[in-house]
Structures are given as structure tokens and as C-alpha cells.
C-alpha atoms as a PDB file:
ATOM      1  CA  UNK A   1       0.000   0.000   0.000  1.00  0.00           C
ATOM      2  CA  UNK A   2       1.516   3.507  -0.382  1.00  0.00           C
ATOM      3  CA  UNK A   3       1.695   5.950   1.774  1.00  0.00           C
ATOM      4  CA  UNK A   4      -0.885   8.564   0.508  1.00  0.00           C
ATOM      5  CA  UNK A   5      -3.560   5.438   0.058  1.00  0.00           C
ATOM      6  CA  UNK A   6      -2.577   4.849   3.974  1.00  0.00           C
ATOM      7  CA  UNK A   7      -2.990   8.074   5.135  1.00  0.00           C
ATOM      8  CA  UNK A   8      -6.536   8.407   3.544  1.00  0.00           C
ATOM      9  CA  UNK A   9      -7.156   5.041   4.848  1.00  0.00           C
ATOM     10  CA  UNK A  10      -6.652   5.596   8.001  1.00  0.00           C
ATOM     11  CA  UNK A  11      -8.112   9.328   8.630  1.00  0.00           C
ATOM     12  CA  UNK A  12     -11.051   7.572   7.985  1.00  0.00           C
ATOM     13  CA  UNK A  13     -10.989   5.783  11.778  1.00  0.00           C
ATOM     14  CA  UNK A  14     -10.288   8.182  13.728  1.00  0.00           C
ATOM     15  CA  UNK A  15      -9.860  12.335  13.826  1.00  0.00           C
ATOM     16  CA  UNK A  16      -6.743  14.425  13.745  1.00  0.00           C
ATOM     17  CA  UNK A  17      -4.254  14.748  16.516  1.00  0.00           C
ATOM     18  CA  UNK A  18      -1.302  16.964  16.710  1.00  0.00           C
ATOM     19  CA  UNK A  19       2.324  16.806  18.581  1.00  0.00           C
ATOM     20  CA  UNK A  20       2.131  12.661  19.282  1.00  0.00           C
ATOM     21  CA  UNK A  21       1.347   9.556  16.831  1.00  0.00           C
ATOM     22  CA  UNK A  22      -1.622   8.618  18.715  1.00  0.00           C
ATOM     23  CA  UNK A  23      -3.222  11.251  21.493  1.00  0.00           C
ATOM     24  CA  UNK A  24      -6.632  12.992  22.583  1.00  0.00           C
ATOM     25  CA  UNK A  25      -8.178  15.353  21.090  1.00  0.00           C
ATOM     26  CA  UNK A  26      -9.726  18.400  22.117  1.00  0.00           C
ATOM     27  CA  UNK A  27     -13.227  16.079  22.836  1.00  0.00           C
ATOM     28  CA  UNK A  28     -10.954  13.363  24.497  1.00  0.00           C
ATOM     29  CA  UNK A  29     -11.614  11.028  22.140  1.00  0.00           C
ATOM     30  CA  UNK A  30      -8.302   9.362  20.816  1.00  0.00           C
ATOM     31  CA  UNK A  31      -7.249  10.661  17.588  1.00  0.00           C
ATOM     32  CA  UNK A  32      -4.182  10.045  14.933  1.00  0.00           C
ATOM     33  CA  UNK A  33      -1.643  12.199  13.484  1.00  0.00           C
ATOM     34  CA  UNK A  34      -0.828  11.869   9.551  1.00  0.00           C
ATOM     35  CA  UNK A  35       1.712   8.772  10.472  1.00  0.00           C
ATOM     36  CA  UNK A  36      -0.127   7.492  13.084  1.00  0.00           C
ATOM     37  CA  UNK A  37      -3.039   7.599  10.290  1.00  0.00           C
ATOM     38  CA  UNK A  38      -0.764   6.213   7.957  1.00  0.00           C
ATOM     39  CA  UNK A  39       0.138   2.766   9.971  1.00  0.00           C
ATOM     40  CA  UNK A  40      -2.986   2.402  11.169  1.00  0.00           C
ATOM     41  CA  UNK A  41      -4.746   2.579   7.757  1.00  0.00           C
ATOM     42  CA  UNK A  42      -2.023   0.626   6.374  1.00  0.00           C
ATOM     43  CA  UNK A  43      -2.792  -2.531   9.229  1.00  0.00           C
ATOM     44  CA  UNK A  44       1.036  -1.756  10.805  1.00  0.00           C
ATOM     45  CA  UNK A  45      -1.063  -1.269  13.836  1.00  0.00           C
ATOM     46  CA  UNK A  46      -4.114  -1.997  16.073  1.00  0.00           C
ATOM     47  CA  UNK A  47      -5.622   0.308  18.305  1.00  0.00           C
ATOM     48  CA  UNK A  48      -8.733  -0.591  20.700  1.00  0.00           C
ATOM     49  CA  UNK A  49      -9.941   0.597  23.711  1.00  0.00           C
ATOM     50  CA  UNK A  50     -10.363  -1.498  26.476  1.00  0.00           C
ATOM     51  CA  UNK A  51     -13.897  -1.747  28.517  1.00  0.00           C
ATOM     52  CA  UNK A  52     -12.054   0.149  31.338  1.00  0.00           C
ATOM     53  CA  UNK A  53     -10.884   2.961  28.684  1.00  0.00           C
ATOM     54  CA  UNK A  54      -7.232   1.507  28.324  1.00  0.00           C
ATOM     55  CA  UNK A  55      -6.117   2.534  25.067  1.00  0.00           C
ATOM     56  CA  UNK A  56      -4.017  -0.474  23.649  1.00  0.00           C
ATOM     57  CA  UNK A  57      -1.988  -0.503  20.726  1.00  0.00           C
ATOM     58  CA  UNK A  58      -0.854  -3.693  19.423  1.00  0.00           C
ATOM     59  CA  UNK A  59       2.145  -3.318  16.322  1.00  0.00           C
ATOM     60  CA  UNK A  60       2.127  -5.600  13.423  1.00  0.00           C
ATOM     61  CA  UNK A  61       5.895  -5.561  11.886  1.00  0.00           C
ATOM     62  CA  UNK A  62       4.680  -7.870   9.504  1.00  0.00           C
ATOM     63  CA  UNK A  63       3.092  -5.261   7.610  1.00  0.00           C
ATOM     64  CA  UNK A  64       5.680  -3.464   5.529  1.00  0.00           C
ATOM     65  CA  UNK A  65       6.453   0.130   6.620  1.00  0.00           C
ATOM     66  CA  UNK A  66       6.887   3.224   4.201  1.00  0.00           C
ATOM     67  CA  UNK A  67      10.340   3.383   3.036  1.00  0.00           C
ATOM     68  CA  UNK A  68       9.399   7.217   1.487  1.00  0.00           C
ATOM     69  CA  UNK A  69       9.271   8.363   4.786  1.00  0.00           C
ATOM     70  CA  UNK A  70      12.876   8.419   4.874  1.00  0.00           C
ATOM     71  CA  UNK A  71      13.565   9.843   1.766  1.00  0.00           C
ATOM     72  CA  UNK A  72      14.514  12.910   0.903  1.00  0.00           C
ATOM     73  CA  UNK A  73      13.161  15.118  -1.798  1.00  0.00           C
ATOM     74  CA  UNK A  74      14.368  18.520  -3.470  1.00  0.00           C
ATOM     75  CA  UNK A  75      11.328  20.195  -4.190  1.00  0.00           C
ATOM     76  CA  UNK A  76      10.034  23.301  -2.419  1.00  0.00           C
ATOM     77  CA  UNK A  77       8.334  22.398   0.704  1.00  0.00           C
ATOM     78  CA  UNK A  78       4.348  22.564   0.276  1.00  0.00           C
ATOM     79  CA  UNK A  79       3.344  25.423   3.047  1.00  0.00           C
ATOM     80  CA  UNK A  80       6.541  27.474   2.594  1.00  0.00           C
ATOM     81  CA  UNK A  81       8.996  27.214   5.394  1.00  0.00           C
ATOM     82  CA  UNK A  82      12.872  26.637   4.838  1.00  0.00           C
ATOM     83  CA  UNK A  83      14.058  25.470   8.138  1.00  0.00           C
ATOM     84  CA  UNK A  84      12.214  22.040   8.386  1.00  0.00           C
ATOM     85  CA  UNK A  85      14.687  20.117   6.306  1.00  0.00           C
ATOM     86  CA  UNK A  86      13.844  17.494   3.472  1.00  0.00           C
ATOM     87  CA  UNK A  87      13.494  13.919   4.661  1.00  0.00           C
ATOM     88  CA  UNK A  88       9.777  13.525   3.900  1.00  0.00           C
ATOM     89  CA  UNK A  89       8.620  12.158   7.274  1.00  0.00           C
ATOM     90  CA  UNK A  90       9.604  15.790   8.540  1.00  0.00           C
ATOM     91  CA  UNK A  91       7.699  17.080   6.259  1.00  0.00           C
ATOM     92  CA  UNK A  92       4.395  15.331   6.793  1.00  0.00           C
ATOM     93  CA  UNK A  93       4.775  15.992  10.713  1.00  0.00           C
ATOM     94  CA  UNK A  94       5.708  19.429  10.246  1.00  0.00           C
ATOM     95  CA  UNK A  95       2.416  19.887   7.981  1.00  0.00           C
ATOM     96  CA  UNK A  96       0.388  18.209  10.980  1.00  0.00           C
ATOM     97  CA  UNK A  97       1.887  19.633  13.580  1.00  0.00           C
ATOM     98  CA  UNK A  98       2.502  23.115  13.004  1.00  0.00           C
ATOM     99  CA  UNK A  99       0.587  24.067  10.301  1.00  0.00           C
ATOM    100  CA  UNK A 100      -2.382  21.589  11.043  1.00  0.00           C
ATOM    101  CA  UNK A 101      -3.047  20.863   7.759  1.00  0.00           C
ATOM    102  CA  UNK A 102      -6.174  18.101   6.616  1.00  0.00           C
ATOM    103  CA  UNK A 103      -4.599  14.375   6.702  1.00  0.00           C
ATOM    104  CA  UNK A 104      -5.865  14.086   3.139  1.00  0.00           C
ATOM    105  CA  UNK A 105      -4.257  17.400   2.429  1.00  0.00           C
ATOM    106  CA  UNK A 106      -0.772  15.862   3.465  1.00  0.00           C
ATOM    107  CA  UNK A 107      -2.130  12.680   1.532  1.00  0.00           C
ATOM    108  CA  UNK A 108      -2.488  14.703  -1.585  1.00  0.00           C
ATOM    109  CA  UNK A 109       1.171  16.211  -1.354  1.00  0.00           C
ATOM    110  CA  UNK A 110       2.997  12.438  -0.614  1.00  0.00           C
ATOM    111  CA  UNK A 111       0.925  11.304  -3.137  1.00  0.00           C
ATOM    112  CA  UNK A 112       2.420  14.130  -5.336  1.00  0.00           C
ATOM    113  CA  UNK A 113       6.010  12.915  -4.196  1.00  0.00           C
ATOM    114  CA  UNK A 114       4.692   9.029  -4.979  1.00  0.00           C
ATOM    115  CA  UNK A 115       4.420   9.736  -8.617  1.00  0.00           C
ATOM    116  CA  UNK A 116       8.099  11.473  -8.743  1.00  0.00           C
END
């Protein structure tokens, strides 16, 4: 699967979170950042919730990861900025995180970077 397909994928489960892979949101529900999304959609992972609200997250290494994530690429970055680097995992956190972009906005761009 690649990794735009996953990140679609998996911001279908569960909203957006920001500054952690997996973490609450504002409503306290438990929500996914673009590569939490991504491993999740992509079966890498399990999450459930336990009856007593545990929040357990089981990892299947199994499922192949995304090797793009640690590429680099030499394009322009998508929201502007010069000091985030180029390695493409940086990227899609960055976009998350500090610009809190849509997960199928991020989806869009790596799927732009895909097709390179």
C-alpha cells in the first residue's frame, strides 16, 4: 500500500491529533496524526480501547512500513517554510503539527512525491 492510500485510509478511523502519533483530542476522544493515520490505515497497527478505557496498541511488523518516509526530496516544501529540512517524514509531521493541515491534504502532497 503507499503511503498517501494509507494516510486516507486511516483518517477515515479516527480524527486528527497533533504533537504525538496517537493522542486525545480536544473532545478526548483518541485521535491520529498523519503517520499514526498512515500505519494504522495501512494494518502496521491496532488500536482498541479497552472496557475500562485503556487505550491499547498492538504493532504488526509484519506489515511493511513506508520506506518514502525516509527519503529525501528537493522540491520546495508545500506550506513554505525553509528550516524544516527534506526527509519527507519531517515534512508530513511538520504539515500536521505546526501548520495543522487536513490528513488528506498531506495525503495529496505524498501522493504528489509518490508519482516522482
Amino acid at each position: 500500500m503507499e503511503l498517501s492510500e494509507a494516510i486516507r485510509k486511516g483518517s477515515k478511523l479516527r480524527p486528527q491529533s497533533f504533537g504525538a502519533h496517537y493522542g486525545k483530542t480536544p473532545d478526548g476522544s483518541l485521535g491520529t496524526c498523519v503517520l499514526g493515520a498512515a500505519h494504522e490505515g495501512a494494518g502496521c497497527i491496532t488500536i482498541t480501547t479497552t472496557a475500562d478505557g485503556m487505550v491499547q496498541i498492538e504493532a504488526h511488523p509484519e506489515v511493511p512500513a513506508f520506506p518514502l518516509l525516509d527519503e529525501y526530496t528537493d522540491g520546495p516544501l508545500p506550506c513554505g517554510c525553509d528550516d524544516v529540512g527534506t526527509q519527507i517524514g519531517a515534512i508530513l509531521v511538520h504539515l500536521n503539527d505546526e501548520h495543522h493541515w487536513p490528513r488528506e491534504r498531506i495525503a495529496s502532497w505524498a501522493r504528489h512525491i509518490e508519482r516522482k
